[in-house]
C-alpha atoms as a PDB file:
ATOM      1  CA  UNK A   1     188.669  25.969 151.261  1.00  0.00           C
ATOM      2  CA  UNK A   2     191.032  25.332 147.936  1.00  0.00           C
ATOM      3  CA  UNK A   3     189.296  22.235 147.401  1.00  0.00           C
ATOM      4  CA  UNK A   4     185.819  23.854 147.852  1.00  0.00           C
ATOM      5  CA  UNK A   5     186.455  26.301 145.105  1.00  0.00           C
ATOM      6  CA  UNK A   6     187.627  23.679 142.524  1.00  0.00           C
ATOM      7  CA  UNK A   7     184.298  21.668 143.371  1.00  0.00           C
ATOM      8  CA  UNK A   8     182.437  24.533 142.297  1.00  0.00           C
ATOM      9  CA  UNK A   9     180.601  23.821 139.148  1.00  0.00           C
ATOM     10  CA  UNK A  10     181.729  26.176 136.023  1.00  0.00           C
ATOM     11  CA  UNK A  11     178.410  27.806 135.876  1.00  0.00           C
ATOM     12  CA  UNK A  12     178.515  28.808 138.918  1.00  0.00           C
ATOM     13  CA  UNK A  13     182.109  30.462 138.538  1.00  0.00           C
ATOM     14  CA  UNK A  14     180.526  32.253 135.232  1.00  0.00           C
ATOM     15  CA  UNK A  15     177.347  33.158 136.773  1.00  0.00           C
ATOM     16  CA  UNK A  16     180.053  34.765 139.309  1.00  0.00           C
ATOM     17  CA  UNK A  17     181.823  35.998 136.975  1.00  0.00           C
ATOM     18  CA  UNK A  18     179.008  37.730 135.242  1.00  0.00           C
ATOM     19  CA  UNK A  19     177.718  39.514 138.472  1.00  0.00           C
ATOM     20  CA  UNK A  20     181.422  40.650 139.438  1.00  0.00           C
ATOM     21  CA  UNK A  21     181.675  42.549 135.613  1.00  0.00           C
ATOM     22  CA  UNK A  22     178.376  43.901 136.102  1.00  0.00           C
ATOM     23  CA  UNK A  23     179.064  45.442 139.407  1.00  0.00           C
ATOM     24  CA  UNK A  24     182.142  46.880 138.106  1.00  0.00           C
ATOM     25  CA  UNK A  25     180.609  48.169 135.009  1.00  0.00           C
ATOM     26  CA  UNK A  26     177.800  49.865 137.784  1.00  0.00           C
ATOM     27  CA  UNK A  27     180.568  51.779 139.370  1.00  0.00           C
ATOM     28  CA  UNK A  28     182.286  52.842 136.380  1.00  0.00           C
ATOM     29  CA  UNK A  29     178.969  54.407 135.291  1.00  0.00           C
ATOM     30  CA  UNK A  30     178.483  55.718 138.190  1.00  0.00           C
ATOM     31  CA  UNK A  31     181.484  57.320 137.684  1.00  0.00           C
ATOM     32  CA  UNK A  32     181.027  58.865 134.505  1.00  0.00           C
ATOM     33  CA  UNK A  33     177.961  60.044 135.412  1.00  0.00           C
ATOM     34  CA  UNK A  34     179.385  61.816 137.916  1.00  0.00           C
ATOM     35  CA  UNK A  35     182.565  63.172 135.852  1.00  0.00           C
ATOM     36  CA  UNK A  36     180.369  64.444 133.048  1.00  0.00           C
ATOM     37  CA  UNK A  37     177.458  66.156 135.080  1.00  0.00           C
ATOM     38  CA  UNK A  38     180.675  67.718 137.370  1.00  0.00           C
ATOM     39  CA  UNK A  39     181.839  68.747 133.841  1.00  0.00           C
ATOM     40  CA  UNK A  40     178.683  70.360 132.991  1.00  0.00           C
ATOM     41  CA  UNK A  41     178.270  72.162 136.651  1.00  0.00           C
ATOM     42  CA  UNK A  42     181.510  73.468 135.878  1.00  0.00           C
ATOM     43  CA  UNK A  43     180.698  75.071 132.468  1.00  0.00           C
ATOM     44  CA  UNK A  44     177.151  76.619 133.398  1.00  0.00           C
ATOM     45  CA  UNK A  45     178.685  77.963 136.542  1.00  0.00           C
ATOM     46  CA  UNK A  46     181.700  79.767 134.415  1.00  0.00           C
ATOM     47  CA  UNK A  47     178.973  80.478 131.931  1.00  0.00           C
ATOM     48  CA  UNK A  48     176.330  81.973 134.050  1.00  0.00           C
ATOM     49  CA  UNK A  49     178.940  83.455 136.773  1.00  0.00           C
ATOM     50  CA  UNK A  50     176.466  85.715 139.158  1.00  0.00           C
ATOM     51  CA  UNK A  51     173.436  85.109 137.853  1.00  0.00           C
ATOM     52  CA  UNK A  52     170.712  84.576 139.555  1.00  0.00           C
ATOM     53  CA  UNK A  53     169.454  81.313 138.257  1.00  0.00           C
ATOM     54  CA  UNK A  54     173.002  79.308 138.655  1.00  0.00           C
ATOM     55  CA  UNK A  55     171.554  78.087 141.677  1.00  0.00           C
ATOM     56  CA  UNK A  56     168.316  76.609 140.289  1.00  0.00           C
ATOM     57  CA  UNK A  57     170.195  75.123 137.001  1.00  0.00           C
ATOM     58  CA  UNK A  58     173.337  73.644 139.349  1.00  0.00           C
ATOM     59  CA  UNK A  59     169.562  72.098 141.500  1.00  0.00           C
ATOM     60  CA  UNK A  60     168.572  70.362 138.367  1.00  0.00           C
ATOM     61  CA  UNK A  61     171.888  68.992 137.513  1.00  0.00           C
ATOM     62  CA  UNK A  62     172.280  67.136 140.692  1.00  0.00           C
ATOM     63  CA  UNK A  63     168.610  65.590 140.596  1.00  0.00           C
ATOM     64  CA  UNK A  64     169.313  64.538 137.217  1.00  0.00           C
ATOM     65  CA  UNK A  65     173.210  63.418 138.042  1.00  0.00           C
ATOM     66  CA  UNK A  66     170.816  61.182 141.285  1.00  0.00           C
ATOM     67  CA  UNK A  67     167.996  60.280 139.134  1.00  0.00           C
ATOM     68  CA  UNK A  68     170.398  58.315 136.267  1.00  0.00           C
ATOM     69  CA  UNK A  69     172.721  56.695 138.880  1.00  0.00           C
ATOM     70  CA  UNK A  70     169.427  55.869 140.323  1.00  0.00           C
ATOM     71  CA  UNK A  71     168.849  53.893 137.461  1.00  0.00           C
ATOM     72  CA  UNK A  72     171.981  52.865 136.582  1.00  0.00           C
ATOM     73  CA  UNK A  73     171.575  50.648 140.211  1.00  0.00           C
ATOM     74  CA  UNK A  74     168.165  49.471 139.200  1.00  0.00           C
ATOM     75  CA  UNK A  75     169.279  47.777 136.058  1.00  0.00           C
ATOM     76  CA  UNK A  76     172.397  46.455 137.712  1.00  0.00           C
ATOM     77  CA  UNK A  77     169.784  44.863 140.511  1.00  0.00           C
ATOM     78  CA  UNK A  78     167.457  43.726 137.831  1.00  0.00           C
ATOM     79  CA  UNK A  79     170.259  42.035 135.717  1.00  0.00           C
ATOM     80  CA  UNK A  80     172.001  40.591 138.695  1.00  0.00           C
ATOM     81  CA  UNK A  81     168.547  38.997 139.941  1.00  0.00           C
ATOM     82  CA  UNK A  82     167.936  37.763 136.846  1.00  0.00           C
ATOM     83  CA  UNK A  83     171.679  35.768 136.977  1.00  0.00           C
ATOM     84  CA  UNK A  84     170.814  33.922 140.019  1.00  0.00           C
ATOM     85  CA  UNK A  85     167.711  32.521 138.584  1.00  0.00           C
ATOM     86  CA  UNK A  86     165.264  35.059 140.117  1.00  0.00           C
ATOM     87  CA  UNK A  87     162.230  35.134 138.012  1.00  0.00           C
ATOM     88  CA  UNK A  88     161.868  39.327 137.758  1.00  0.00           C
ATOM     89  CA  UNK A  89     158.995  39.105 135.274  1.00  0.00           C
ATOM     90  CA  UNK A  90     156.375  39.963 137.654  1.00  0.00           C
ATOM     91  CA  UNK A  91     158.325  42.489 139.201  1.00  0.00           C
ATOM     92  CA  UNK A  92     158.435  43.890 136.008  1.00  0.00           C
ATOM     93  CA  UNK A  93     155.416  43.348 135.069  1.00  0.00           C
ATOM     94  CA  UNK A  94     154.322  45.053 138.392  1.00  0.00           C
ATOM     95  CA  UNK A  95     156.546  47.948 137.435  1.00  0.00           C
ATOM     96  CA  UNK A  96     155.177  48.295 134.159  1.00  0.00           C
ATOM     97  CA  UNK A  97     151.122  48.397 135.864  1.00  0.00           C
ATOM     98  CA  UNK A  98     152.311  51.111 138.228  1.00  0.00           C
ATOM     99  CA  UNK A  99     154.767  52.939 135.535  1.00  0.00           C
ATOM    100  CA  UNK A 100     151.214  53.247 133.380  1.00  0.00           C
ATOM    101  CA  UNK A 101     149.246  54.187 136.290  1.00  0.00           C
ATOM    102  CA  UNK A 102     151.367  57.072 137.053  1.00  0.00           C
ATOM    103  CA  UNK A 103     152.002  58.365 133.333  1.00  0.00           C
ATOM    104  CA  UNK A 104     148.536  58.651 133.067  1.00  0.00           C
ATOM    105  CA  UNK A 105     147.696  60.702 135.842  1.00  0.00           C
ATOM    106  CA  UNK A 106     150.693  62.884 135.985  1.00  0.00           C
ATOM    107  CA  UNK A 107     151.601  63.206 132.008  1.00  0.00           C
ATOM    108  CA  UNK A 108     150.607  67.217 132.690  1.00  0.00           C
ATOM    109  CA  UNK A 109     152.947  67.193 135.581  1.00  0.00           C
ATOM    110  CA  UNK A 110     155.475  65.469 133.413  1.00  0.00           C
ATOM    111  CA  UNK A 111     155.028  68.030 130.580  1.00  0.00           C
ATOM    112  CA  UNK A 112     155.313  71.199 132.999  1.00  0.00           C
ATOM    113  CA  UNK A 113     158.684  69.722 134.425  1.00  0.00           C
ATOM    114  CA  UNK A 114     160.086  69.655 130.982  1.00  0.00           C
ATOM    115  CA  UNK A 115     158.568  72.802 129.886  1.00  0.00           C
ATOM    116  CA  UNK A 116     160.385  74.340 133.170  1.00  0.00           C
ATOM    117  CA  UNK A 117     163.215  72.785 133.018  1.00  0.00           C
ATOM    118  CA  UNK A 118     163.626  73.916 129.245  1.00  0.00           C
ATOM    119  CA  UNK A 119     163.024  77.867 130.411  1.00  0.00           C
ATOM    120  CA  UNK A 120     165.926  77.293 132.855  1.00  0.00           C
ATOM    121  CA  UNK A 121     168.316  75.817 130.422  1.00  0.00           C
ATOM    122  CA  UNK A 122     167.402  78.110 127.678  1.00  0.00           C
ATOM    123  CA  UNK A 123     167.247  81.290 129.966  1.00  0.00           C
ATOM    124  CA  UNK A 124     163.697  82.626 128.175  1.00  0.00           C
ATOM    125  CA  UNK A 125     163.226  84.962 131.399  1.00  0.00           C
ATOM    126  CA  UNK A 126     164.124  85.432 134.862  1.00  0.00           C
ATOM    127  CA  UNK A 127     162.714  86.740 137.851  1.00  0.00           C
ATOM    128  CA  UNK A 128     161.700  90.251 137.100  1.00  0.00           C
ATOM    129  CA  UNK A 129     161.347  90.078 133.389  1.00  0.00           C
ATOM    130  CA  UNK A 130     158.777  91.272 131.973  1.00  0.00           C
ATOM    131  CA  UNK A 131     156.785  88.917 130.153  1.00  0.00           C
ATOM    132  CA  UNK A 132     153.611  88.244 127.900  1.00  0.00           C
ATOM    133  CA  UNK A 133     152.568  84.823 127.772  1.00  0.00           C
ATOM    134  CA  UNK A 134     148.972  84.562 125.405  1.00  0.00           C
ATOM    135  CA  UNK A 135     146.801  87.082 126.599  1.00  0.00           C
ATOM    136  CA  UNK A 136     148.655  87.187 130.510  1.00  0.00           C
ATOM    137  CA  UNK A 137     151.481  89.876 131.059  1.00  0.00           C
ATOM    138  CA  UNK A 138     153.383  90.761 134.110  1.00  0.00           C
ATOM    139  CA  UNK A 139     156.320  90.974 135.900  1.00  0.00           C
ATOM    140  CA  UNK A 140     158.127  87.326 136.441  1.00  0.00           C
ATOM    141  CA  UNK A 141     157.823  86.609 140.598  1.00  0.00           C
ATOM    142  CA  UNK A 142     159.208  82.953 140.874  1.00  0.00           C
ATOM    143  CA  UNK A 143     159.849  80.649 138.201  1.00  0.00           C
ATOM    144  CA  UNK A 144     159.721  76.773 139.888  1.00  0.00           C
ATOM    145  CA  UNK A 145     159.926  73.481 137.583  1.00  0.00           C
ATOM    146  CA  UNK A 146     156.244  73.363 137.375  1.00  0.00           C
ATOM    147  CA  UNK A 147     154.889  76.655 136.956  1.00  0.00           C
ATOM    148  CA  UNK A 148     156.079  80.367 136.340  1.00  0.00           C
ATOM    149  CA  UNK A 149     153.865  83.431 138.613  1.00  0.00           C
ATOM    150  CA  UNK A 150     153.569  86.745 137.137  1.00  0.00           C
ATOM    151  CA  UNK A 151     152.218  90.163 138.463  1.00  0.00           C
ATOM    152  CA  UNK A 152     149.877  92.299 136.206  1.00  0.00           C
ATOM    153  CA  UNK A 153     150.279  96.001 136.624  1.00  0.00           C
ATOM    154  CA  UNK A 154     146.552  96.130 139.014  1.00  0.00           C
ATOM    155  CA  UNK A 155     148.746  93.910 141.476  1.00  0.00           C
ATOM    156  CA  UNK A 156     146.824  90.101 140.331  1.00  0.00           C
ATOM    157  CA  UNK A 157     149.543  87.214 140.367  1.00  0.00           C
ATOM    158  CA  UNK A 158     148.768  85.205 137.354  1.00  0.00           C
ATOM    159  CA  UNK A 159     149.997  81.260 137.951  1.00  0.00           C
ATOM    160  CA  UNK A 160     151.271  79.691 134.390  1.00  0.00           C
ATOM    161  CA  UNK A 161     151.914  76.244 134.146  1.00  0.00           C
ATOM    162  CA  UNK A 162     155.148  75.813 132.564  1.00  0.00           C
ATOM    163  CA  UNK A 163     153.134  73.155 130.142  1.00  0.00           C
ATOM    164  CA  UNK A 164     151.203  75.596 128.780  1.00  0.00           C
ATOM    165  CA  UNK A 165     153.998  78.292 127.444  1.00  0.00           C
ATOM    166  CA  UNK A 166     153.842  78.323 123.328  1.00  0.00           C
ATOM    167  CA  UNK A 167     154.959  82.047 122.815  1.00  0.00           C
ATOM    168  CA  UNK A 168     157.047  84.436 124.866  1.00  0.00           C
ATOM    169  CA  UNK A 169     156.978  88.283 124.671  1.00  0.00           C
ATOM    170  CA  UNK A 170     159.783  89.176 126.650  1.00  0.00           C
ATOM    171  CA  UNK A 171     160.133  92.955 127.145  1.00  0.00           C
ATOM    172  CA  UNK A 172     163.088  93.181 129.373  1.00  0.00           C
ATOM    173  CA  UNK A 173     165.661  91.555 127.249  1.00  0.00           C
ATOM    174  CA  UNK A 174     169.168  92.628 125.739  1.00  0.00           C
ATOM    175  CA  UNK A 175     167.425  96.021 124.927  1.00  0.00           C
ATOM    176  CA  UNK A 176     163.812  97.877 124.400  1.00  0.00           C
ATOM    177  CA  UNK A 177     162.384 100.347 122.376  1.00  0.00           C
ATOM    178  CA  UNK A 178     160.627 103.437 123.682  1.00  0.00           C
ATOM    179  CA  UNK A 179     157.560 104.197 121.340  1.00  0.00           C
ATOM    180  CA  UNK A 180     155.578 107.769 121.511  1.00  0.00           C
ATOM    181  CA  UNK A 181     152.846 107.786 118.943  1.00  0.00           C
ATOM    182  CA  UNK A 182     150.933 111.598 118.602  1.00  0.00           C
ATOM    183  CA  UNK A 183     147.794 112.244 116.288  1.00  0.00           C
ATOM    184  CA  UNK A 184     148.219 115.228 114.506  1.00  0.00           C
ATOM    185  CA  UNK A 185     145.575 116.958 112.456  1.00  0.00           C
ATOM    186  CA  UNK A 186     145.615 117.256 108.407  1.00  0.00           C
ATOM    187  CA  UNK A 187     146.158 120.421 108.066  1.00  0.00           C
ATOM    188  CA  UNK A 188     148.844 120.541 110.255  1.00  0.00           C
ATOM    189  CA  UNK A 189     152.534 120.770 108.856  1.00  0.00           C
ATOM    190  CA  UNK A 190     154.090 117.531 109.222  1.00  0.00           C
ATOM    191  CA  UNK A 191     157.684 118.378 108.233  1.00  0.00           C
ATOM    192  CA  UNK A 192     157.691 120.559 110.719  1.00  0.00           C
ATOM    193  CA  UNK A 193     156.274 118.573 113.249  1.00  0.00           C
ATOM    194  CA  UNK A 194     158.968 115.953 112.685  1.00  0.00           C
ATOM    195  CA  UNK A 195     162.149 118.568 113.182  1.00  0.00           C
ATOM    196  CA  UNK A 196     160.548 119.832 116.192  1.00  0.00           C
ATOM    197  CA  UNK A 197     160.131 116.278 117.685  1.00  0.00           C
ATOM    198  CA  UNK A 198     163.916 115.799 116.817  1.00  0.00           C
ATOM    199  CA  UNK A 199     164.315 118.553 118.679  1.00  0.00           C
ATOM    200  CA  UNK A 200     162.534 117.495 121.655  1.00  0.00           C
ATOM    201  CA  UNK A 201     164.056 114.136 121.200  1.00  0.00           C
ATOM    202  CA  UNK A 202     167.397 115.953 121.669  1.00  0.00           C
ATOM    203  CA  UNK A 203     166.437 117.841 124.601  1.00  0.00           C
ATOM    204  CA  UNK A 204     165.271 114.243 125.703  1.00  0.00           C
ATOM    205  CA  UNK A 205     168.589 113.140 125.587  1.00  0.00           C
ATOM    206  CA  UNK A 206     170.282 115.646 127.672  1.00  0.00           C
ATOM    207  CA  UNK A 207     167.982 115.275 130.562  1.00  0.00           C
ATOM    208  CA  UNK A 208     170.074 113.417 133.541  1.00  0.00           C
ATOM    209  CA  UNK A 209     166.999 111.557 134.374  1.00  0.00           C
ATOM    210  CA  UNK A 210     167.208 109.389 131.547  1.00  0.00           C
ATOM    211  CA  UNK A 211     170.463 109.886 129.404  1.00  0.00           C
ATOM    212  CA  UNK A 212     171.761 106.864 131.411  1.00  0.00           C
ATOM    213  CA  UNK A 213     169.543 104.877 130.063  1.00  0.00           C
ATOM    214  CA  UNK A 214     169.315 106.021 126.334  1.00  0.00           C
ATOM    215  CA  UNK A 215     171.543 103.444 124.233  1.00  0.00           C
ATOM    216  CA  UNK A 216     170.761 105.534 120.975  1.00  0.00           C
ATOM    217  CA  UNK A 217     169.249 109.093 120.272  1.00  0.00           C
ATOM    218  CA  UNK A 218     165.470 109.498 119.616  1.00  0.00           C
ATOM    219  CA  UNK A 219     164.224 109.401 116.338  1.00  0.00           C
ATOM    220  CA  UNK A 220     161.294 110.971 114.916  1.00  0.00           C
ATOM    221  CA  UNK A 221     159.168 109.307 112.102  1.00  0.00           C
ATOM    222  CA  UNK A 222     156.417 111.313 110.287  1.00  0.00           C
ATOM    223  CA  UNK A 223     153.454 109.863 108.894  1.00  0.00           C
ATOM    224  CA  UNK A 224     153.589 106.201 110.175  1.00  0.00           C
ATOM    225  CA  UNK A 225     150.074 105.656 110.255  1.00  0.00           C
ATOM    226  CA  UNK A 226     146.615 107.589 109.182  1.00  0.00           C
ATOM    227  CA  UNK A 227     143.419 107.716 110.891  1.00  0.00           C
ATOM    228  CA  UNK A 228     140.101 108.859 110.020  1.00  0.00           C
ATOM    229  CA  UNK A 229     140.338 111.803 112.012  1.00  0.00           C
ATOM    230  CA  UNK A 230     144.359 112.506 111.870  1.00  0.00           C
ATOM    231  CA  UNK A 231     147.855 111.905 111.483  1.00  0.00           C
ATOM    232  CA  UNK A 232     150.212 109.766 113.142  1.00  0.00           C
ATOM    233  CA  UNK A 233     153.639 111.026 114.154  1.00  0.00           C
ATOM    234  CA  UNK A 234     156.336 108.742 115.870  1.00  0.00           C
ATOM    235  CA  UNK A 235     159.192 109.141 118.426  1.00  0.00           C
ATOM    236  CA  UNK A 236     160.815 106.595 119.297  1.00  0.00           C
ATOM    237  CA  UNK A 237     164.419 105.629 121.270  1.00  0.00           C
ATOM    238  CA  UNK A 238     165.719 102.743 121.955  1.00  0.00           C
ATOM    239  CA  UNK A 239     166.204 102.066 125.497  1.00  0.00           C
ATOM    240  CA  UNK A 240     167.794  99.805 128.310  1.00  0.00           C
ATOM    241  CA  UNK A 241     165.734  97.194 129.017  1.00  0.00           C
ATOM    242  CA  UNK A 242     162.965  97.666 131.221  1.00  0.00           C
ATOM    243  CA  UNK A 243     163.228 101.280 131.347  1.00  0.00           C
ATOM    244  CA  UNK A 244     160.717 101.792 127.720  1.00  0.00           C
ATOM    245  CA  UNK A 245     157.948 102.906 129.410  1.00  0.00           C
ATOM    246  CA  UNK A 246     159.587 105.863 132.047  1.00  0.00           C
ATOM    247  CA  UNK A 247     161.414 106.839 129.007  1.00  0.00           C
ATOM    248  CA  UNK A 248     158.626 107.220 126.677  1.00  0.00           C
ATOM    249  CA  UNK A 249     156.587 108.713 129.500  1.00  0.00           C
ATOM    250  CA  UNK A 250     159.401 111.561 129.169  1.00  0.00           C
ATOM    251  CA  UNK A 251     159.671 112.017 126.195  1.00  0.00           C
ATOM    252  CA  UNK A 252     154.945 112.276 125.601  1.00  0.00           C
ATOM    253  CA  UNK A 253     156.027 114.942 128.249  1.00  0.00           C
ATOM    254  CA  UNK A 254     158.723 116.936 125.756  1.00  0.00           C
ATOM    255  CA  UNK A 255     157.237 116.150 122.569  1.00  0.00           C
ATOM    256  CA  UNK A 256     153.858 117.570 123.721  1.00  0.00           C
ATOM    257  CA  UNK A 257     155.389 120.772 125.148  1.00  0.00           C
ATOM    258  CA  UNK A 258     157.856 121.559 121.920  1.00  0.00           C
ATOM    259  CA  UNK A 259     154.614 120.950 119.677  1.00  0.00           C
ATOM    260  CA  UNK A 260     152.440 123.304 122.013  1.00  0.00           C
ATOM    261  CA  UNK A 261     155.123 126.326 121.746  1.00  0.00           C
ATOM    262  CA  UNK A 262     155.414 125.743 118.496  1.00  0.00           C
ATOM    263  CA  UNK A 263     151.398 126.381 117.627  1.00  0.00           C
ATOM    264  CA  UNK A 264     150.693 122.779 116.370  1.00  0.00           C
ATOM    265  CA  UNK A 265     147.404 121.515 116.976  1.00  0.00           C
ATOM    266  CA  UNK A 266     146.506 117.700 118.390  1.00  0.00           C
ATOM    267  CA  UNK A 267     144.474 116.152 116.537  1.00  0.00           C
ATOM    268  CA  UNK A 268     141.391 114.713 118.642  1.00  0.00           C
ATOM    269  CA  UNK A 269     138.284 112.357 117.513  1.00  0.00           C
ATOM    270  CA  UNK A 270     135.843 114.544 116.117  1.00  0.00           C
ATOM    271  CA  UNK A 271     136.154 118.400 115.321  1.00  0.00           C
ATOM    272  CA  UNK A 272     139.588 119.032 115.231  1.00  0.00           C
ATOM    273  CA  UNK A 273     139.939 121.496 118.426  1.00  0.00           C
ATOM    274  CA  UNK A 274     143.014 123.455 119.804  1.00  0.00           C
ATOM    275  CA  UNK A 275     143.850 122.435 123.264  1.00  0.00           C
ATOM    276  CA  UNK A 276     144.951 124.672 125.559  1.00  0.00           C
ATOM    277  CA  UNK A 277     147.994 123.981 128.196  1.00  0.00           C
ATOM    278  CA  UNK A 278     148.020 125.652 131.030  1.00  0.00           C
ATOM    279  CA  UNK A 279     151.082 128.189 130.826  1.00  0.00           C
ATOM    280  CA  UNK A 280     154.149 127.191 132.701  1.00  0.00           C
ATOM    281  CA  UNK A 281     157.849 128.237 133.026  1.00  0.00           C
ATOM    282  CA  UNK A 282     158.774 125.009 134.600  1.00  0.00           C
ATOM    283  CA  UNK A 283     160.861 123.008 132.217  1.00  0.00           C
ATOM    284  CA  UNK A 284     159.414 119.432 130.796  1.00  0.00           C
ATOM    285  CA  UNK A 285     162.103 117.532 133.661  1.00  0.00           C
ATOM    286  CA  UNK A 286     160.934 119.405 136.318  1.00  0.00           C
ATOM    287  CA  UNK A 287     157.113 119.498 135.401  1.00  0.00           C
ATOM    288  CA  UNK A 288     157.489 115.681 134.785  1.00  0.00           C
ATOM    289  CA  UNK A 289     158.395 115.273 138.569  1.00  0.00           C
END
């Protein structure tokens, strides 16, 4: 067997040679890809502790920890081959026909992976934002690599493709604003009509309904905008998010009341008329339920 061995020609012991270094080189990348991806699994899951797409992101770490090691064994084959005098160009040129093949029909595909898979890193939404996405807005359903589903308030699931997302309106975010906009007419006294509505905003804040989820007190703002036919009031609070629109909804219902007792007319297209409210003891909580 000794003598065998020292017969063997020195290219052969190089070629050899070669193969043995690039097998071990192939397992220590194998192993770094595998350290550093574990790394990163580690970090997003101390990062992102409880939420609810930490099972999704640790998904696409793992497919792209088996997609590189994939390749990493591909180029080891391709390089070994290539030792032992294996001509790999038509392989590679076979490769290269089918690579072309596919980019072409699945470079949309392509471009909605990455566009999902750069909502999930970035953490744009999650499911049960709510979003606006061009002229589509809804509550978030699913988010998947590919595309991102969203309900409209008439109940119609909108499908996105992840591809096509430019500009996100989130409004369920870190915080929201409550906005209550009333037309007032020009005779009316607008000083006055902005203390009352910091009154109302006041009573707003005590109600138990939605004190929770006030993060500051309401604010009125007088003459933000004017029409041909009136002027524009504001009151406005800023909000937890997601929680804008029952807010505001409460406080249309105490702003209206406090400027009704206090004799100030709404302004309506047209003839500016007096409306009248139907008389009521109930308070603005309780009428609002």
């Amino acid at each position: 067997m000794l003598s065998r061995l020292i017969e063997l020609r020195p290219e052969t012991i190089a070629t050899v040679l070669k193969i043995g270094l690039i097998l071990l080189l192939t397992l220590a990348a194998r192993w770094g890809v595998h350290f550093v991806f574990g790394q990163v699994e580690k970090q997003m899951e101390s990062a992102l502790s409880g939420a609810t797409r930490l099972p999704r992101i640790r998904t696409l770490l793992r497919l792209a920890r088996s997609t590189i090691q994939a390749l990493v064994l591909i180029l080891a084959g391709l390089m070994i081959l290539q030792l032992v005098d294996i001509n790999i160009t038509p392989l590679l040129a076979g490769a290269g026909v089918v690579g072309l093949a596919l980019s072409l029909g699945t470079q949309t595909l392509v471009k909605d992976f990455i566009g999902g898979l750069l909502i999930l890193i970035e953490n744009q939404f999650d499911v049960g934002d709510v979003i606006q996405v061009g002229d589509v807005s809804g509550t978030v359903e699913r988010i998947t690599l590919r595309a991102t589903s969203l309900r409209d308030l008439e109940g119609r699931l909108y499908t996105v493709p992840n591809g096509d997302i430019r500009t996100i309106s989130n409004h369920t975010i870190g915080w929201s604003r409550a906005v209550v906009e009333i037309n007032l007419a020009y005779d009316s006294d607008i000083q006055e009509a902005v203390r009352i509505l910091e009154e109302a905003g006041q009573q707003a804040r005590e109600d138990p309904e939605i004190k929770d989820d006030l993060l500051e007190p309401p604010q009125a703002s007088g003459w933000v905008g004017l029409k041909d036919w009136s002027v524009q009031v504001r009151l406005m609070a800023k909000t937890r998010p997601g929680r804008q629109w029952q807010i505001a909804s409460r406080l249309r219902r105490y702003a209206l009341d406090a400027l009704h007792s206090a004799g100030i007319v709404m302004a309506t297209p047209g003839p500016t008329i007096e409306v009248k409210y139907p008389s009521s003891k109930e308070s603005p909580a309780s009428s609002d339920s």
